[in-house]
Protein backbone atom coordinates (compact mmCIF):
# COMPACT_ATOMS: atom_id res chain seq x y z
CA UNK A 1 0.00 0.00 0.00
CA UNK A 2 1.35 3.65 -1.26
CA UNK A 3 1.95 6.15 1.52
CA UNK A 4 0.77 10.20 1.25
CA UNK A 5 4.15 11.10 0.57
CA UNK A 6 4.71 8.33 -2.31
CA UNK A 7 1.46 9.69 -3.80
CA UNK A 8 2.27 13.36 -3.65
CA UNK A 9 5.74 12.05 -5.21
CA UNK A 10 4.32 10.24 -7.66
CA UNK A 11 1.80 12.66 -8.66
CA UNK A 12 5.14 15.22 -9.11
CA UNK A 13 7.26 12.88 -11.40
CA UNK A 14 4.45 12.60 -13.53
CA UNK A 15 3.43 16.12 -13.54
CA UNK A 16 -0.06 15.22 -12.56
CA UNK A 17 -2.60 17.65 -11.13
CA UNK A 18 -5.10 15.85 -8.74
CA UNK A 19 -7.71 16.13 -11.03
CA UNK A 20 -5.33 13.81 -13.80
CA UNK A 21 -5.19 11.15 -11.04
CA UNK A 22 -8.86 11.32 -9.97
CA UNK A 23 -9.83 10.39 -13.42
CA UNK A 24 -6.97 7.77 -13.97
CA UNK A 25 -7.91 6.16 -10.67
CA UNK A 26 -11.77 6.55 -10.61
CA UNK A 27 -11.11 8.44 -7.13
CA UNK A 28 -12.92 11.92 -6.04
CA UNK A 29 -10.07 14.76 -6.29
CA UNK A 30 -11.33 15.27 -2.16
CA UNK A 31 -10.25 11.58 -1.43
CA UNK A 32 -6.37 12.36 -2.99
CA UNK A 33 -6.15 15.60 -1.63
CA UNK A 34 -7.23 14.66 2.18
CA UNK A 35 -4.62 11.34 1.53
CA UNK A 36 -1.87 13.62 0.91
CA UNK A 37 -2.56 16.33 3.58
CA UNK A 38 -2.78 13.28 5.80
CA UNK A 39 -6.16 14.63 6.76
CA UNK A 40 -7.81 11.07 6.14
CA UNK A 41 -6.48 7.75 5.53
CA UNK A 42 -8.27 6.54 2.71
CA UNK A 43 -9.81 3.00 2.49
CA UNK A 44 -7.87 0.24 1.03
CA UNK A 45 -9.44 0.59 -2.65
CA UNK A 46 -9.29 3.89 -3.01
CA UNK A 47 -5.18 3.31 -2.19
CA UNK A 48 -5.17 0.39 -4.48
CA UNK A 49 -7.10 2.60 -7.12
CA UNK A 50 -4.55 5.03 -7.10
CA UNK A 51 -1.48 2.48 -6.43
CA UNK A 52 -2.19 0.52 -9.79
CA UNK A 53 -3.23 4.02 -11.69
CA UNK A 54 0.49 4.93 -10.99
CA UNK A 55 1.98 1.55 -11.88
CA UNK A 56 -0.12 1.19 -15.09
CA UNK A 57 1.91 4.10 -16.56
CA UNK A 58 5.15 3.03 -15.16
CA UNK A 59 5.62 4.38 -11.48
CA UNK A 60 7.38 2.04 -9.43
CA UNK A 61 7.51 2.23 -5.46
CA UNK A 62 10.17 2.26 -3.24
CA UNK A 63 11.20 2.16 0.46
CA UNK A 64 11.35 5.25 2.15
CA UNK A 65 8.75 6.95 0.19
CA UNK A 66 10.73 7.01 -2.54
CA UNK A 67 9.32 6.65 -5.98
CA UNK A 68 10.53 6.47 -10.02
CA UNK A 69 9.61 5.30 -13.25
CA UNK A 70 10.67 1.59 -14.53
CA UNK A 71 13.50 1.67 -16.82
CA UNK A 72 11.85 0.90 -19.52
CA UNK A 73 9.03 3.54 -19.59
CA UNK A 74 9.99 5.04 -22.73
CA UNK A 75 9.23 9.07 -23.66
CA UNK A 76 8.22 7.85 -26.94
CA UNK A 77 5.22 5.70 -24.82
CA UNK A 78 4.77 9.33 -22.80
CA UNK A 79 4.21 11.94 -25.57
CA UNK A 80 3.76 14.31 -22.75
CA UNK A 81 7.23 13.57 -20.84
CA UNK A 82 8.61 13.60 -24.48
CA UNK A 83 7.20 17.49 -24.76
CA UNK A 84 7.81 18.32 -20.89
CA UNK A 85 11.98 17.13 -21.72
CA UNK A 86 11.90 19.59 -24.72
CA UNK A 87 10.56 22.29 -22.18
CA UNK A 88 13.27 21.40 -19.39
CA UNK A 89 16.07 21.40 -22.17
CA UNK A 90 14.79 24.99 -23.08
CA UNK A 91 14.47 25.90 -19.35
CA UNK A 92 18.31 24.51 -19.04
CA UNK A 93 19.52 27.32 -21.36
CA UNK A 94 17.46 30.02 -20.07
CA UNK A 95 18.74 29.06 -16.81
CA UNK A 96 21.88 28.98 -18.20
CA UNK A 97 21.76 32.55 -19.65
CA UNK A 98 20.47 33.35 -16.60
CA UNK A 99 22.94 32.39 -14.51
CA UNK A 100 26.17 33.16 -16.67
CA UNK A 101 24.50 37.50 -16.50
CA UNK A 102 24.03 36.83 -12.77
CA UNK A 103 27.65 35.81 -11.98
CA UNK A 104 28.77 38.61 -13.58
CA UNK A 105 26.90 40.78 -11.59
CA UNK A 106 27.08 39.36 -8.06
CA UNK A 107 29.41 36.71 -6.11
CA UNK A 108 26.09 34.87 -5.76
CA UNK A 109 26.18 31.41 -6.19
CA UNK A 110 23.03 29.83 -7.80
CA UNK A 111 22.33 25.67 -7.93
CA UNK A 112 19.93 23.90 -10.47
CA UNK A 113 18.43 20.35 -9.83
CA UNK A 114 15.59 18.42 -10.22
CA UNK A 115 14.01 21.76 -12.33
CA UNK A 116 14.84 24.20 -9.03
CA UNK A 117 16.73 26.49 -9.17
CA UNK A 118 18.49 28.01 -5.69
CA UNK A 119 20.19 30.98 -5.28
């Protein structure tokens, strides 16, 4: 069984809004949202609902809450992670640009991962 954190998680890797995983797991968008403010623990189908709506497009589970997507979940199978790589290449040079004026302006020191960027 998924915890709220794996869900949340899961529902981020996949850039899914709660309303995406409502419909994918035939689940009312209050059910998710009260799972993953830990407001409610769901019942055990509504977890398994959402569990196997995950898995079916690749999710895998982890210990500690972690969470990624099997190896061989293409981006050719995902025509939206295909598009949302073309945007985070793009973002990489903007944030490149961005950074490279930045430096030259200040000693500040900015880090980019996972799509944040920290300065």
């Amino acid at each position: 069984m998924i915890t709220a954190t794996q869900c949340g998680c899961a529902r981020t890797l996949l850039r899914w809004s709660i309303s995406k995983l409502s419909s994918a797991a035939s689940v009312s968008q209050s059910a998710i949202d009260d799972f993953e403010l830990e407001r409610r623990q769901p019942n055990a189908i509504t977890t398994d609902a959402i569990q196997r709506a995950f898995e079916g497009v690749g999710v895998v589970f982890l210990p500690q809450d972690d969470v990624q997507l099997r190896s061989d979940v293409s981006l050719a199978r995902r025509p939206q992670a295909a598009r949302e790589q073309r945007i985070f290449e793009a973002d990489r040079e903007l944030y490149n640009a961005y950074t490279a004026r930045r430096a030259a302006q200040s000693s500040t020191q900015c880090i980019y991962g996972n799509g944040i960027i920290s300065c």
